[in-house]
C-alpha atoms as a PDB file:
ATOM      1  CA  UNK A   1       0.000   0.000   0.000  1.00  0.00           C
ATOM      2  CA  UNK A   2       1.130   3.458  -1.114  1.00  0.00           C
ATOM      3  CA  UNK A   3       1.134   6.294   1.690  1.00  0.00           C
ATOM      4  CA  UNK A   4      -0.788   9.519   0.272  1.00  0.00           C
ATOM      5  CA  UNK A   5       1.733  12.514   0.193  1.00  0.00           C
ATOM      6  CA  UNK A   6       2.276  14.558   3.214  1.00  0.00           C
ATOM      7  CA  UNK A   7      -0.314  17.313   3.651  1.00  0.00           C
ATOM      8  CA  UNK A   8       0.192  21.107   3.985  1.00  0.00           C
ATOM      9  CA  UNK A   9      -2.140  24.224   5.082  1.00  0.00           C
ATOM     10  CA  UNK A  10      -3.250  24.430   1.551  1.00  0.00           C
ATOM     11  CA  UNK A  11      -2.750  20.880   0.067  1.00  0.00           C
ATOM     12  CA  UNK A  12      -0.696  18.277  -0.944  1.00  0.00           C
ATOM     13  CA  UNK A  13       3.147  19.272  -0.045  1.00  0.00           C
ATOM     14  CA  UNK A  14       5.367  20.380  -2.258  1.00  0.00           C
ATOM     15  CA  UNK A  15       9.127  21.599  -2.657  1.00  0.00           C
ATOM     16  CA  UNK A  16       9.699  24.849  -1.671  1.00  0.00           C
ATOM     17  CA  UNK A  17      10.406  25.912  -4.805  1.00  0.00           C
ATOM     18  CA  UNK A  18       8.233  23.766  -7.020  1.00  0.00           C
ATOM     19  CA  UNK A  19       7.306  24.041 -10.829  1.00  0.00           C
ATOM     20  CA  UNK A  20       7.154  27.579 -12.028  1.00  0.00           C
ATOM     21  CA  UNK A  21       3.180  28.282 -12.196  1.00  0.00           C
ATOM     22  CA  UNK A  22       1.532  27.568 -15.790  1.00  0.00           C
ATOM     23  CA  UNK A  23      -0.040  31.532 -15.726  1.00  0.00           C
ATOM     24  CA  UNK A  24       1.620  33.486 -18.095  1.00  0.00           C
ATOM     25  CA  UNK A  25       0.138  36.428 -16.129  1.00  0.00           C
ATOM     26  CA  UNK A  26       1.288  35.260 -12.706  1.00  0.00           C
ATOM     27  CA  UNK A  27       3.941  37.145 -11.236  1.00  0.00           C
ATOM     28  CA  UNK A  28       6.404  34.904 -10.323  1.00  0.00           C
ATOM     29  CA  UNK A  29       6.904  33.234 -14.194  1.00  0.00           C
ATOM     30  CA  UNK A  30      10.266  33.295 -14.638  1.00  0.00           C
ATOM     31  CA  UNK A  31      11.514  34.808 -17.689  1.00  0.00           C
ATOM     32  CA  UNK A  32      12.293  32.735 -20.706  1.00  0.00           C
ATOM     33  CA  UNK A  33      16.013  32.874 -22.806  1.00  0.00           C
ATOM     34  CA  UNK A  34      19.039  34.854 -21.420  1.00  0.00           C
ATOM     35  CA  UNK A  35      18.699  38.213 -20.113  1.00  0.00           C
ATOM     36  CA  UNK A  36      18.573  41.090 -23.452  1.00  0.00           C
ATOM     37  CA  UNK A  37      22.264  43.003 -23.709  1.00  0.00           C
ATOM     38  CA  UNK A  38      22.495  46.523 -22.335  1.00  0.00           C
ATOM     39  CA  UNK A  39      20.942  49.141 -23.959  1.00  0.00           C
ATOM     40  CA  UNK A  40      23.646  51.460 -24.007  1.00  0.00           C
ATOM     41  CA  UNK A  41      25.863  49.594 -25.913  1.00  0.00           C
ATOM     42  CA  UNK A  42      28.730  51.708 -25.322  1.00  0.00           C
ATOM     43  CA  UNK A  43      32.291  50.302 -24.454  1.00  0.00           C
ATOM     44  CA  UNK A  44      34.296  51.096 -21.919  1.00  0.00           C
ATOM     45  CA  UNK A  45      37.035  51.921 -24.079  1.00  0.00           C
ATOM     46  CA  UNK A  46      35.114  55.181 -25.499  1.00  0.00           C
ATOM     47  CA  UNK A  47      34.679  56.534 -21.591  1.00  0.00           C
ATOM     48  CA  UNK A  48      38.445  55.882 -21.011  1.00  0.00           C
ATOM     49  CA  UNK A  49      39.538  57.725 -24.364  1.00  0.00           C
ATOM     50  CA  UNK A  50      36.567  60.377 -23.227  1.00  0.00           C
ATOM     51  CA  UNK A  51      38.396  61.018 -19.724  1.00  0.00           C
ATOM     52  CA  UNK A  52      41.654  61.579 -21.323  1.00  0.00           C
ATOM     53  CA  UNK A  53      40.087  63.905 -23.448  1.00  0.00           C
ATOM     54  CA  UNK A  54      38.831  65.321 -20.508  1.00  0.00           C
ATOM     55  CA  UNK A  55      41.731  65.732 -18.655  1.00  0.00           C
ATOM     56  CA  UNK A  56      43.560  67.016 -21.743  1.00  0.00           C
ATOM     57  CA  UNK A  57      40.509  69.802 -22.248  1.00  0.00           C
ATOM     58  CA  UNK A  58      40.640  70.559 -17.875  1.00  0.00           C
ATOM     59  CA  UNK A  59      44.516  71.519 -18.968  1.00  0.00           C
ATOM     60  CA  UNK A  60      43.960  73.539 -21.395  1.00  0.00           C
ATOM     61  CA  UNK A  61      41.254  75.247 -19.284  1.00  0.00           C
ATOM     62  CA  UNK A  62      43.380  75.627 -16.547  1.00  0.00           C
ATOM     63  CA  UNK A  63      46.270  77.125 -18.626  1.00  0.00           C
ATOM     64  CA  UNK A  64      44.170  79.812 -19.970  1.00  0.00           C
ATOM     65  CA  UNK A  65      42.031  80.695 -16.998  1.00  0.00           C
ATOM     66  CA  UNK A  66      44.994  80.977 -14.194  1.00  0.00           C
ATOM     67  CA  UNK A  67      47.473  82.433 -16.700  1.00  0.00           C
ATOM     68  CA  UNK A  68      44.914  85.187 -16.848  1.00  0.00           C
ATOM     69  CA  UNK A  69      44.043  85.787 -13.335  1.00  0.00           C
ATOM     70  CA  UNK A  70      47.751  85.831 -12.025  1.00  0.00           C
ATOM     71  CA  UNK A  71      48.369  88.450 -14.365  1.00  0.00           C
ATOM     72  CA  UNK A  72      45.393  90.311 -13.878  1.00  0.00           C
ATOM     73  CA  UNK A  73      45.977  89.781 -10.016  1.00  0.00           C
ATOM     74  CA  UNK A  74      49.811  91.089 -10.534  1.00  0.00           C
ATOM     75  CA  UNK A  75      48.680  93.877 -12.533  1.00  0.00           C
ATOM     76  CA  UNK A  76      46.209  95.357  -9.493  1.00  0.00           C
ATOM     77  CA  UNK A  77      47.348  97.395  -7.847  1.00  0.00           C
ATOM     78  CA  UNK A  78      44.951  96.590  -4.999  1.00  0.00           C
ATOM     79  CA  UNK A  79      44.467  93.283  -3.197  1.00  0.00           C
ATOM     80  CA  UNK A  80      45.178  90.189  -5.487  1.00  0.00           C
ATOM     81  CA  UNK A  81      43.361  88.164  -3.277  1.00  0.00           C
ATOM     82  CA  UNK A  82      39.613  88.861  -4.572  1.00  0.00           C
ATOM     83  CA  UNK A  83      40.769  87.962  -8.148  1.00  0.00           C
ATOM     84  CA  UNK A  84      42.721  84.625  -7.117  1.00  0.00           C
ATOM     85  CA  UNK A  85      39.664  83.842  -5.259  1.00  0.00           C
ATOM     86  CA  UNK A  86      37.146  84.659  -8.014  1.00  0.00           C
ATOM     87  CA  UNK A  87      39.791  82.214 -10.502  1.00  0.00           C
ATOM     88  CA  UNK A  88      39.652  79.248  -7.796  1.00  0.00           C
ATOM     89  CA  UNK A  89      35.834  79.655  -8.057  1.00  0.00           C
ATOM     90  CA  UNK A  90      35.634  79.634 -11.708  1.00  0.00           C
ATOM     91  CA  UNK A  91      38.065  76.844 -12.154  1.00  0.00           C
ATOM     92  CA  UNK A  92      36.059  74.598  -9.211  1.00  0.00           C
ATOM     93  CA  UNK A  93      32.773  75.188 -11.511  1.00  0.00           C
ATOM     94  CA  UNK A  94      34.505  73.832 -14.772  1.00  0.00           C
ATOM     95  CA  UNK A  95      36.529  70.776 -13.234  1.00  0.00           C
ATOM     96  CA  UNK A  96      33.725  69.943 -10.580  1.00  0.00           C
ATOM     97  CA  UNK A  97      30.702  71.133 -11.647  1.00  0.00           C
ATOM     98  CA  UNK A  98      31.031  70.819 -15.109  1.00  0.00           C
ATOM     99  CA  UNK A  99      32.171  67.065 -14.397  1.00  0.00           C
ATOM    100  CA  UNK A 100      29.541  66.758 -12.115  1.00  0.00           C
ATOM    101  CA  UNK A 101      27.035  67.574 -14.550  1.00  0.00           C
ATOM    102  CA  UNK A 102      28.132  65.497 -17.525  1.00  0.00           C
ATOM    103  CA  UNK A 103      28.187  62.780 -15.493  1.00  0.00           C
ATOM    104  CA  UNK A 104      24.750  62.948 -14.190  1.00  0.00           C
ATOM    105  CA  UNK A 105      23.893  63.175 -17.985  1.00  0.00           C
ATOM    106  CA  UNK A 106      24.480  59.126 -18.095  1.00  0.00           C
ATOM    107  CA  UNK A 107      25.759  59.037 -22.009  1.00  0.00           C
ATOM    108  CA  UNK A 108      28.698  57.062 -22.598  1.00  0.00           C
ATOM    109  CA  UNK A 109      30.155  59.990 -23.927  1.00  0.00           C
ATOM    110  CA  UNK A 110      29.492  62.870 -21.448  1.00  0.00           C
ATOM    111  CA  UNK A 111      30.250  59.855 -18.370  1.00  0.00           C
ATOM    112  CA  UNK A 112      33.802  59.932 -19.830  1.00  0.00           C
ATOM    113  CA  UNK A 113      34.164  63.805 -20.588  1.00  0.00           C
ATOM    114  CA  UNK A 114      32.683  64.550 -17.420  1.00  0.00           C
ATOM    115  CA  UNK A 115      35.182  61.798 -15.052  1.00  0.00           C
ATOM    116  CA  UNK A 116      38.204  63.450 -17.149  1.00  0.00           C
ATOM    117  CA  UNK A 117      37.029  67.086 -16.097  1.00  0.00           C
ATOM    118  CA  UNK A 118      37.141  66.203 -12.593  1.00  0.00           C
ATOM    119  CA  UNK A 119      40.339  63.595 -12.821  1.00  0.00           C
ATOM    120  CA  UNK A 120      41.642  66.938 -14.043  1.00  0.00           C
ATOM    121  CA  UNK A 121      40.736  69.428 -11.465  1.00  0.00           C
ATOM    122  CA  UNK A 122      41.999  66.826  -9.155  1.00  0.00           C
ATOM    123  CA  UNK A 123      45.085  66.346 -10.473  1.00  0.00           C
ATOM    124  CA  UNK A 124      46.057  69.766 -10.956  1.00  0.00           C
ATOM    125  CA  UNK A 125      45.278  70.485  -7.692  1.00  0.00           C
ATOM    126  CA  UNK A 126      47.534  67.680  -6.310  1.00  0.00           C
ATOM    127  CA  UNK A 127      50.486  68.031  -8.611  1.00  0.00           C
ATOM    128  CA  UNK A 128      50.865  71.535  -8.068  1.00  0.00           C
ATOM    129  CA  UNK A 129      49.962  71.785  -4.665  1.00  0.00           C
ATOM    130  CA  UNK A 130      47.110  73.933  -4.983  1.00  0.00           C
ATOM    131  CA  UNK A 131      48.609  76.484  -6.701  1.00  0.00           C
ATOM    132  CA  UNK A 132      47.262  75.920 -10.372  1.00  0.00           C
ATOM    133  CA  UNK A 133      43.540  75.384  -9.121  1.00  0.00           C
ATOM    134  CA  UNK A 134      43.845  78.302  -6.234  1.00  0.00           C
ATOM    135  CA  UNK A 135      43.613  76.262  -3.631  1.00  0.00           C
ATOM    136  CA  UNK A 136      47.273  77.017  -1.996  1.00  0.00           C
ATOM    137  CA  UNK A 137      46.668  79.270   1.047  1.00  0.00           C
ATOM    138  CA  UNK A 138      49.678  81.400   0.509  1.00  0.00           C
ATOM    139  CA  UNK A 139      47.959  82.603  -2.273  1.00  0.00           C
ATOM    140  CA  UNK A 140      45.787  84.562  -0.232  1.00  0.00           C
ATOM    141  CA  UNK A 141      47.653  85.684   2.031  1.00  0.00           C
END
């Protein structure tokens, strides 16, 4: 004699995880095939290239930008210290804010642009101490 199956709250027992339910409206039907590729379709070689380019267009930036306010600063003949100030600001909104921004844009393109703005700022500011991105104190005082 065979012994019925065991029997739960709401039926025969069955494994915990039994066979996926017939309903191709129920909720739990598991998805058929492997999963569909990203949508971006963007490589990662395009953001690194991107952030170089970044980094390259931060520099240039940078050149310009503080080449003009130390010699607008050493021209004054009043205090330097509003114009240095007024050039870390400026430089801060490109390499941060800028980068900042592109990046929240989520292209592939702008990600990479965006990182290398901010790589930039970053680096300049290490590099040279804090000099080239106003960020030295002695520069204000």
């Amino acid at each position: 004699m065979s012994t019925p199956p065991p029997q739960g709250p709401n039926g025969p027992w069955q494994p915990p995880y039994g066979p996926p339910p017939q309903d191709p409206n129920h909720p739990r039907q598991p998805p058929y095939g492997p999963p569909p590729p990203p949508s971006s379709g963007a490589s990662s070689g395009v953001v690194v290239a991107l952030a170089f380019a970044g980094l390259a267009l931060y520099s240039v930036l940078n050149v310009i930008v503080g080449f003009f306010i130390f010699a607008v600063a050493m021209d004054s003949s009043g205090p330097h210290t509003a114009y240095v100030a007024a050039g870390a600001a400026v430089l801060a909104l490109i390499g941060l804010g800028g980068g900042i921004g592109l990046v929240l844009i989520r292209q592939s393109w702008t990600r990479g642009l965006g990182l290398g703005l901010m790589i930039g700022w970053a680096l300049w500011s290490i590099l040279s101490a804090g000099i080239c991105t106003g960020l030295n104190p002695s520069l204000y005082g």
